[in-house]
N, C-alpha and C. Protein backbone atom coordinates (compact mmCIF):
# COMPACT_ATOMS: atom_id res chain seq x y z
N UNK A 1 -14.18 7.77 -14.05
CA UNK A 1 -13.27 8.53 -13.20
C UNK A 1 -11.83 8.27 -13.63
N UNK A 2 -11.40 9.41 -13.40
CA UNK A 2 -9.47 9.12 -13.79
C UNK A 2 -8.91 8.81 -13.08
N UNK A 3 -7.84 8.15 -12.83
CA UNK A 3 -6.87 7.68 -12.27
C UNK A 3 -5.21 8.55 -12.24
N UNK A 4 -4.73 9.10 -11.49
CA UNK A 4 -3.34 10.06 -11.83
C UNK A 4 -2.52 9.32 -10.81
N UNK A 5 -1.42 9.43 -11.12
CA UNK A 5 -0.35 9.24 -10.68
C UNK A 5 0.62 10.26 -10.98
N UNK A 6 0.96 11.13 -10.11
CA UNK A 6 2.14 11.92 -10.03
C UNK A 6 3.65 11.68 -10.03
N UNK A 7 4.38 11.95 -10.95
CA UNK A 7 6.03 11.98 -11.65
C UNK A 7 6.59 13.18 -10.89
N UNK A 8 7.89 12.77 -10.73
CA UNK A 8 8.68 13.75 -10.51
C UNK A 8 9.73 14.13 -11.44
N UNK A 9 10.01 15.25 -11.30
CA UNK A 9 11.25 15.53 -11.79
C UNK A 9 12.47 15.86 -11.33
N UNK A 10 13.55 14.83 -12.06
CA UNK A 10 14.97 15.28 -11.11
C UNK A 10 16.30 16.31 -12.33
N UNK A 11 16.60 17.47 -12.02
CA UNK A 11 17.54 18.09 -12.71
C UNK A 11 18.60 18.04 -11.76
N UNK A 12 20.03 17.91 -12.95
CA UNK A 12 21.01 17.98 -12.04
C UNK A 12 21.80 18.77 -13.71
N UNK A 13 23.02 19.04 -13.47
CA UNK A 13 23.94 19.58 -14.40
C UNK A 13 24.95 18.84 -14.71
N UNK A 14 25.08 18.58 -16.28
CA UNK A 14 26.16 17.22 -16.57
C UNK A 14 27.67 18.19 -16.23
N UNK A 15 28.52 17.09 -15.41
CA UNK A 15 29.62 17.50 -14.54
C UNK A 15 30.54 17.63 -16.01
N UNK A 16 30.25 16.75 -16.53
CA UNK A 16 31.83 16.97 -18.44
C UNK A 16 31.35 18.57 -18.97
N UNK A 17 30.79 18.51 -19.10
CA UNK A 17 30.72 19.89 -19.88
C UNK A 17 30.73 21.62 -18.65
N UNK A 18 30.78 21.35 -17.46
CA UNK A 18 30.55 22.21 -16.09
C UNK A 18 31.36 22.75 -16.02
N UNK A 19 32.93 21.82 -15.94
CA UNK A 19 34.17 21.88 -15.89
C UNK A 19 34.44 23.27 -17.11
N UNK A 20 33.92 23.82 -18.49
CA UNK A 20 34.19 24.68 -19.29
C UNK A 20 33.28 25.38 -19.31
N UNK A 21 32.25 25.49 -18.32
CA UNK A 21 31.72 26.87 -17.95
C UNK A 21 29.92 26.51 -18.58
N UNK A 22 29.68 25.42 -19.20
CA UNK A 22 28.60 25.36 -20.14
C UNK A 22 27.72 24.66 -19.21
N UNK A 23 26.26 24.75 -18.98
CA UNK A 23 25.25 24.11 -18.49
C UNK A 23 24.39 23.60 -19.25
N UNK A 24 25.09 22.28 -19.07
CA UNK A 24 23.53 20.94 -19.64
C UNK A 24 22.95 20.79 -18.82
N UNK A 25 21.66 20.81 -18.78
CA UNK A 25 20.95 20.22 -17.95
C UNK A 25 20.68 18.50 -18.21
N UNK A 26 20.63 17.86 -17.26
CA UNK A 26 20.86 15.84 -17.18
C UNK A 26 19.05 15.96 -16.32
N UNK A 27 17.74 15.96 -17.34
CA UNK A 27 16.57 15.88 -16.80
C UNK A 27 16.22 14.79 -16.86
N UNK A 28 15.74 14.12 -15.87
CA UNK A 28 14.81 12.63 -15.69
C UNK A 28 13.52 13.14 -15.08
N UNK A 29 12.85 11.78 -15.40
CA UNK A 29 11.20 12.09 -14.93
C UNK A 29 11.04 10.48 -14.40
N UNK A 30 11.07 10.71 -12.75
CA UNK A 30 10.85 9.63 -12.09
C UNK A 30 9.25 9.20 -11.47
N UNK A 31 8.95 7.97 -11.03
CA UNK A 31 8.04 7.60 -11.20
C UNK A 31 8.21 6.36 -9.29
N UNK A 32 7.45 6.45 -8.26
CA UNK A 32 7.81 5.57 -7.69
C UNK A 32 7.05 4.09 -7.94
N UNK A 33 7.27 2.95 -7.75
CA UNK A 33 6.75 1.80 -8.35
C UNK A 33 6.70 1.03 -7.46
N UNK A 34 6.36 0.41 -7.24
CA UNK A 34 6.02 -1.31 -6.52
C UNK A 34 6.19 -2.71 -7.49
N UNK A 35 6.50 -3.53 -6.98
CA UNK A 35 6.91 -5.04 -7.49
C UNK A 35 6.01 -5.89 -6.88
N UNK A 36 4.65 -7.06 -7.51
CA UNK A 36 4.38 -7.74 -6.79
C UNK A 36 5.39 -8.87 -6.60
N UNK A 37 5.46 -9.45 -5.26
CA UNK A 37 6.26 -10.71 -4.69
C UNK A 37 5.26 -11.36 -4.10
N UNK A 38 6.12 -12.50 -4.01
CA UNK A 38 5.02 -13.60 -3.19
C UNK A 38 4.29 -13.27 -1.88
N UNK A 39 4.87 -12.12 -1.38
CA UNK A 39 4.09 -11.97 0.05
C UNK A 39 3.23 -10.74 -0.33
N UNK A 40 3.15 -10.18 -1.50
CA UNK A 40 2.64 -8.77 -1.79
C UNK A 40 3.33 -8.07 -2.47
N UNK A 41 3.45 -6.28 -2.04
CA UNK A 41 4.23 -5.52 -3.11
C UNK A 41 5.40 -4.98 -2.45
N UNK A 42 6.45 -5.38 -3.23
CA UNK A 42 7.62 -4.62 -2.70
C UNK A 42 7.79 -3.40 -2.01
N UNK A 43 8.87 -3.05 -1.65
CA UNK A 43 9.08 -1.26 -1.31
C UNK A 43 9.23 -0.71 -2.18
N UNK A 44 8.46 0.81 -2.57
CA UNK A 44 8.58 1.69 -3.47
C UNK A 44 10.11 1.66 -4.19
N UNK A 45 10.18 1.83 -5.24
CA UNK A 45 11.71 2.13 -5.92
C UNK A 45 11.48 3.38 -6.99
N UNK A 46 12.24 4.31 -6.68
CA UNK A 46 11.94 5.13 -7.95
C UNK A 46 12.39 4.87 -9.77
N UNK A 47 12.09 4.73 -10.29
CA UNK A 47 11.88 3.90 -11.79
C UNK A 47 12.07 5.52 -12.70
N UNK A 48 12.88 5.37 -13.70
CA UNK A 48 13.11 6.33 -14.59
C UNK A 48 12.29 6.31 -15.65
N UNK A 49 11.20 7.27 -16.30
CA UNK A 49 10.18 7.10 -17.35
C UNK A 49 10.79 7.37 -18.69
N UNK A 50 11.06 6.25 -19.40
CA UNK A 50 12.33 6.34 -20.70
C UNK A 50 11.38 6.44 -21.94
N UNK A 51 10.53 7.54 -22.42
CA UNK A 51 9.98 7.64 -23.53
C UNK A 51 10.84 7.33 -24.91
N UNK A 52 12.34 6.92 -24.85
CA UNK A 52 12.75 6.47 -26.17
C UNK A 52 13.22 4.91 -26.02
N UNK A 53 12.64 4.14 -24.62
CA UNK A 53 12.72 2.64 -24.29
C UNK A 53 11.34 2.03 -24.90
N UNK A 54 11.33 1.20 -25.67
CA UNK A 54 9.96 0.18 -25.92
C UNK A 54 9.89 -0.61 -24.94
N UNK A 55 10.57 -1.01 -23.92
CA UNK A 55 9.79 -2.00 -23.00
C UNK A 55 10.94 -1.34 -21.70
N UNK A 56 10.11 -1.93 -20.50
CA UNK A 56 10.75 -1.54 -19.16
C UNK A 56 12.16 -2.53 -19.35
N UNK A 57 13.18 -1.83 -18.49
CA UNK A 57 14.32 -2.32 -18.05
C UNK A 57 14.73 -2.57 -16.60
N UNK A 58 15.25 -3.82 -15.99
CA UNK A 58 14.92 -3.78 -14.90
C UNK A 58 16.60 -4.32 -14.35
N UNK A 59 17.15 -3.85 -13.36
CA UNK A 59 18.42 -4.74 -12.87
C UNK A 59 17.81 -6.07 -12.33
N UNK A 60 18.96 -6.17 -11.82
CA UNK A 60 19.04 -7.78 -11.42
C UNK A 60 18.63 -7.25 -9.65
N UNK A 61 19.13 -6.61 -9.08
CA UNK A 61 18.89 -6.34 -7.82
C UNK A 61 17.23 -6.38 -7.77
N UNK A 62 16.33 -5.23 -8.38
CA UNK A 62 15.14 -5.53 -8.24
C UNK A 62 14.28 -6.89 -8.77
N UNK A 63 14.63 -7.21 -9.81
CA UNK A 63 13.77 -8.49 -10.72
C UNK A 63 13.83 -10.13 -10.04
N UNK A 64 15.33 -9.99 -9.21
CA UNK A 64 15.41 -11.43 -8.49
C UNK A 64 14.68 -11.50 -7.00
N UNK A 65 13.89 -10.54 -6.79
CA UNK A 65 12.82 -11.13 -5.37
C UNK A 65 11.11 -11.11 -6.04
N UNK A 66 11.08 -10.31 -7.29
CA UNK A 66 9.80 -10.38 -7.80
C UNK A 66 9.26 -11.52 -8.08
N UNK A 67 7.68 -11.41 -8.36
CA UNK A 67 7.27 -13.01 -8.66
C UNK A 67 7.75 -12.08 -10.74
N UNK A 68 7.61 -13.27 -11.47
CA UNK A 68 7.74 -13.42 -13.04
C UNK A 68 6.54 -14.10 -13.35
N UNK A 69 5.55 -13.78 -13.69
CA UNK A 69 5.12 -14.47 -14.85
C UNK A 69 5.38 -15.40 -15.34
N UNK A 70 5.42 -14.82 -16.45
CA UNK A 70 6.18 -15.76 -17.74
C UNK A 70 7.56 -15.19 -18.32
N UNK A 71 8.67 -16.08 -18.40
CA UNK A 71 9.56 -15.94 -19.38
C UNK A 71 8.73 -15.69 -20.75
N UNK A 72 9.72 -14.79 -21.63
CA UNK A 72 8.70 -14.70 -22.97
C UNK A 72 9.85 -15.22 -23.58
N UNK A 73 11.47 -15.04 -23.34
CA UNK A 73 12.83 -15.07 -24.04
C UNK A 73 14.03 -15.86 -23.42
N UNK A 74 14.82 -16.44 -24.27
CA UNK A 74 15.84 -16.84 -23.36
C UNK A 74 17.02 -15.69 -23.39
N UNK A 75 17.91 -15.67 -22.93
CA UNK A 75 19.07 -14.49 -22.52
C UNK A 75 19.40 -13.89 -24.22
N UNK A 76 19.02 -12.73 -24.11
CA UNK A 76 19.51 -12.08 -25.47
C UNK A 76 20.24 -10.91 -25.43
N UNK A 77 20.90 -10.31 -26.26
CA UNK A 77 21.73 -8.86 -26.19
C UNK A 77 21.23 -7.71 -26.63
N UNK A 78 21.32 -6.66 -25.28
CA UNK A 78 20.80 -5.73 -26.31
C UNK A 78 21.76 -4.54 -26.08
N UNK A 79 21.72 -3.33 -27.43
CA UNK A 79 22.76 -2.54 -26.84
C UNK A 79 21.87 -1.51 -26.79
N UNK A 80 22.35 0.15 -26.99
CA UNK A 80 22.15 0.87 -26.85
C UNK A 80 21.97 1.50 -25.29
N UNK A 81 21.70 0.87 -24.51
CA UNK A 81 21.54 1.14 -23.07
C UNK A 81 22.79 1.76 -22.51
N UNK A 82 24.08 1.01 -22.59
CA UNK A 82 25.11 1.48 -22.06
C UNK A 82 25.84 0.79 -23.09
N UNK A 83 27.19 1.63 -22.46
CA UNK A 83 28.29 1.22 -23.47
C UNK A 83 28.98 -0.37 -23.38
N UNK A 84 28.63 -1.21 -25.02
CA UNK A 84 28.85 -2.25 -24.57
C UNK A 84 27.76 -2.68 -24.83
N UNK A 85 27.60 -3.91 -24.57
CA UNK A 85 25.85 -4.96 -24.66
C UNK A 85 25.61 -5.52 -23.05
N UNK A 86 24.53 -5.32 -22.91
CA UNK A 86 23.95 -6.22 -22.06
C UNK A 86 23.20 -7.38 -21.95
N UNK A 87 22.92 -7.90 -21.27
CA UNK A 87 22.52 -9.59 -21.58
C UNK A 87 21.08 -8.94 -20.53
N UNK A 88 20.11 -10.04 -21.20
CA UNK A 88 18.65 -9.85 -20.37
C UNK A 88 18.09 -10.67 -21.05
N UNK A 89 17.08 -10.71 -20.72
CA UNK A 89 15.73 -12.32 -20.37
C UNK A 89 14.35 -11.35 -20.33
N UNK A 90 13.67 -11.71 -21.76
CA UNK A 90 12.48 -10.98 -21.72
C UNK A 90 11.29 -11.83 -20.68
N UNK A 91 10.53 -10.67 -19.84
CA UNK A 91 9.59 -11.93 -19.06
C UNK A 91 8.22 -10.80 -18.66
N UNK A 92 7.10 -11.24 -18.23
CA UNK A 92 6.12 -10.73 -17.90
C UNK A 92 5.92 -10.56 -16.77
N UNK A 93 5.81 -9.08 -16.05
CA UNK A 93 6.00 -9.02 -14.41
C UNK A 93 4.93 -8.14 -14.03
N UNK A 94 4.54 -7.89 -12.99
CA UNK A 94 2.90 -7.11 -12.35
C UNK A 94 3.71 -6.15 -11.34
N UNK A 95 3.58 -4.66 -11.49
CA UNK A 95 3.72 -3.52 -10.66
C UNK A 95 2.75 -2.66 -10.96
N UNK A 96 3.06 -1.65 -9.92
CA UNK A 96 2.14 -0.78 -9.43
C UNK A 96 2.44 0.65 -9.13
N UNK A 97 1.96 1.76 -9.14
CA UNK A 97 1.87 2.72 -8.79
C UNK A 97 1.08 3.29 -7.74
N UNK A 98 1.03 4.44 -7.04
CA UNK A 98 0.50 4.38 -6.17
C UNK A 98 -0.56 6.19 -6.85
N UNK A 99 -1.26 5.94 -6.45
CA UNK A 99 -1.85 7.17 -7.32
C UNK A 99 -2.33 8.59 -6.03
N UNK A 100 -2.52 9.47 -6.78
CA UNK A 100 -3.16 10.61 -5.85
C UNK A 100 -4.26 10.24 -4.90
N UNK A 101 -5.09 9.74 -4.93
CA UNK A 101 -5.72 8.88 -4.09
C UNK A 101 -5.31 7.71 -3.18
N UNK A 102 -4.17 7.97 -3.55
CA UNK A 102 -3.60 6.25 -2.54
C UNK A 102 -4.50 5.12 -3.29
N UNK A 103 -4.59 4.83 -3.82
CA UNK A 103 -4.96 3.80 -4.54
C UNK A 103 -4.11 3.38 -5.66
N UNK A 104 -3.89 1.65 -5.05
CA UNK A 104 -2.18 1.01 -6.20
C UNK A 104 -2.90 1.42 -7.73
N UNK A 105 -2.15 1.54 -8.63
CA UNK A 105 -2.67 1.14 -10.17
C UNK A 105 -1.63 0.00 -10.59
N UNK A 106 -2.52 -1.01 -10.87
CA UNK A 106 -1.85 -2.16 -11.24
C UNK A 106 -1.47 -2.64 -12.46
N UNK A 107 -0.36 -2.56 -12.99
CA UNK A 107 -0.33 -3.08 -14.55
C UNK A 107 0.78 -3.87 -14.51
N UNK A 108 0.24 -4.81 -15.78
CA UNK A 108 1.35 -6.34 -15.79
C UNK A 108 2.13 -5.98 -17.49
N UNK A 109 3.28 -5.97 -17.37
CA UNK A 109 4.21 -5.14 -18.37
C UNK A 109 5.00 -6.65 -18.65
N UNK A 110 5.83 -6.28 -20.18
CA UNK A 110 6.89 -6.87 -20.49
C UNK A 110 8.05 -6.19 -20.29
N UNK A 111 9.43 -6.90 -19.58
CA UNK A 111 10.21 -6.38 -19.05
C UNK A 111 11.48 -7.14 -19.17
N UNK A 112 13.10 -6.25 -19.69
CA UNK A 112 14.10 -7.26 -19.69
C UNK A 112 14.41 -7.16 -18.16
N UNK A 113 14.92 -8.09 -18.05
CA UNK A 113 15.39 -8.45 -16.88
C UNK A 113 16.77 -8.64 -16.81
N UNK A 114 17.77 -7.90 -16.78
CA UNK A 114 19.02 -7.76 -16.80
C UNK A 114 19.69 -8.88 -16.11
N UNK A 115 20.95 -9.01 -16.50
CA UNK A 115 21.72 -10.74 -15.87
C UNK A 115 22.63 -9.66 -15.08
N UNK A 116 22.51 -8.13 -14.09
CA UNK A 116 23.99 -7.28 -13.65
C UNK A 116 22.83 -6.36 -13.38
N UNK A 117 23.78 -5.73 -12.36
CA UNK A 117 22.91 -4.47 -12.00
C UNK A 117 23.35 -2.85 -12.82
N UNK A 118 24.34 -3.36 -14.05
CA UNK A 118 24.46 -1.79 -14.27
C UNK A 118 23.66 -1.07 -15.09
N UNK A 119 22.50 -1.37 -15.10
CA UNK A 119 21.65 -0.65 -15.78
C UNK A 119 20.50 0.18 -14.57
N UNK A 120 19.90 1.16 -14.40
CA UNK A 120 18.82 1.86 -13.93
C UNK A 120 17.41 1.18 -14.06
N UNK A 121 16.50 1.62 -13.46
CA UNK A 121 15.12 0.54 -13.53
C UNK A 121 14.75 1.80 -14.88
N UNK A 122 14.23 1.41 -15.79
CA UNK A 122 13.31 2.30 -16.56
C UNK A 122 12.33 1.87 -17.12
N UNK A 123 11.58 2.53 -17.04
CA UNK A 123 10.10 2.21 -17.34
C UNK A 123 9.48 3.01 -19.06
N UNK A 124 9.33 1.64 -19.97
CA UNK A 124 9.74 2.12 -21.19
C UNK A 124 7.85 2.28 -21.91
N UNK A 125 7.93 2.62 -22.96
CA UNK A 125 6.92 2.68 -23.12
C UNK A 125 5.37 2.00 -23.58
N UNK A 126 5.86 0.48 -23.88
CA UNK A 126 4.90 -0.66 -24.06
C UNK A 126 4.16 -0.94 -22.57
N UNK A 127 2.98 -1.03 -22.94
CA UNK A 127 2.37 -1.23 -21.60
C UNK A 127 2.10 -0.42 -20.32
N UNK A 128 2.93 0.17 -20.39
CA UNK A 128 2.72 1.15 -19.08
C UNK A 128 2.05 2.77 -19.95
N UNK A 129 2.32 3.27 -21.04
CA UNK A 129 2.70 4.67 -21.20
C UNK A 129 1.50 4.42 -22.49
N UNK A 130 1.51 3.14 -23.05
CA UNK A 130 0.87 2.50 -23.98
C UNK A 130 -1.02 2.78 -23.50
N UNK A 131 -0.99 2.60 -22.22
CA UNK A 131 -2.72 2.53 -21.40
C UNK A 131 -2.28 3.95 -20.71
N UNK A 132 -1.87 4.57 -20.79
CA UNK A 132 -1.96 6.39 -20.10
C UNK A 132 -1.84 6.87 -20.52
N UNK A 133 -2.14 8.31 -20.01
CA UNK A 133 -2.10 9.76 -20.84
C UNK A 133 -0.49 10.35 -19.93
N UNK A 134 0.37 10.46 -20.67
CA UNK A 134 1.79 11.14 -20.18
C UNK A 134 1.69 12.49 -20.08
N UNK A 135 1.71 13.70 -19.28
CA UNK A 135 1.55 14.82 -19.13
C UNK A 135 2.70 15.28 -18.68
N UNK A 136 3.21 16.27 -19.32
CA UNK A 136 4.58 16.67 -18.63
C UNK A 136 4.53 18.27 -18.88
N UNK A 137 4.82 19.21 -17.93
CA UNK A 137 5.52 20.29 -17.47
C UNK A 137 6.10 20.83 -17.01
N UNK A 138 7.54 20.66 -17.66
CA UNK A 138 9.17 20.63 -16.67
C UNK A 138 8.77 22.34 -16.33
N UNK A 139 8.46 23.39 -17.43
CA UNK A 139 8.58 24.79 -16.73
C UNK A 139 8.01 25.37 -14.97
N UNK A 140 6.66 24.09 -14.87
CA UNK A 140 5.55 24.39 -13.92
C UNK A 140 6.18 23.17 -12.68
N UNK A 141 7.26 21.95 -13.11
CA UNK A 141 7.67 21.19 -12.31
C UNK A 141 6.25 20.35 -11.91
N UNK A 142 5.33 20.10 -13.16
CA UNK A 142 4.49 19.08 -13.08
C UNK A 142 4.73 18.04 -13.90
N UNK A 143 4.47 16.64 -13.34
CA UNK A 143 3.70 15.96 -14.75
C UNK A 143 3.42 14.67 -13.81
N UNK A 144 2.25 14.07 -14.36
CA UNK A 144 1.69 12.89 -14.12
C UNK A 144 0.79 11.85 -15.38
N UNK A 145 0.73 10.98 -14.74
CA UNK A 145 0.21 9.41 -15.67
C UNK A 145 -1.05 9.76 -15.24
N UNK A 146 -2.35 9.66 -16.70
CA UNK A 146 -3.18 9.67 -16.27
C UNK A 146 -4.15 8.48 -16.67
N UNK A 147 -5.03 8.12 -16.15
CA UNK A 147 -5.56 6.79 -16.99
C UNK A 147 -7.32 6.39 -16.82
């Protein structure tokens, strides 16, 4: 039997280029998630699905009530994310999805763990995207994880 989990999609129009009459579209494909913690699973957070991220990215706001695993890294830099470098701590963490059935799907991912909150949660593609089938149809305003 399959397992789905339903994505959303959020469009909005990039405001720099609006201003001269031109429409970009700024498309994300969100995903809601759960964090296990010591008492269970967090509150849903919506998580951005970053098909050009190799591993999830996580702020500091969400990653400091989760349980961790394992550290895999000590504090390293990485750029490309935003302008500038960021500092993060590779570590092994357990979330969840909640699927069309109401039933969690549980997977334990590698994840930086940001030292600041200015980064977005994104959910990259080792481990999570790595064990699913990604389905996307922005024209039909579908797409879901299937597994």
């Amino acid at each position: 039997m399959f397992t789905k989990v339903r994505l959303y999609w959020k469009t909005d129009l990039d405001p720099l280029h609006l201003v001269n009459g031109v429409h970009v579209r700024i498309i994300r494909l969100y995903v809601p998630v759960v964090f296990k913690e010591a008492t269970g699973w967090s509150t849903p957070v919506n998580a951005i699905i970053d098909t050009g991220s190799p591993l999830t990215v996580s702020p500091k706001r969400i990653w400091q009530t989760i349980q961790i695993n394992q550290h895999l890294s000590n504090v390293v830099s990485l750029g490309g994310i935003r302008k500038g470098i960021m500092l993060a701590r590779l570590a092994s963490i357990e979330l969840a999805f909640l699927s069309t059935q109401k039933d969690f799907v549980e997977r334990a991912t590698k994840a930086y763990l940001a030292e600041d909150d200015s980064v977005p949660l994104l959910l990259g593609v080792e481990d999570l995207l790595t064990d699913s089938r990604l389905v996307c149809d922005y024209p039909r305003s579908k797409a879901f994880l299937q597994s």
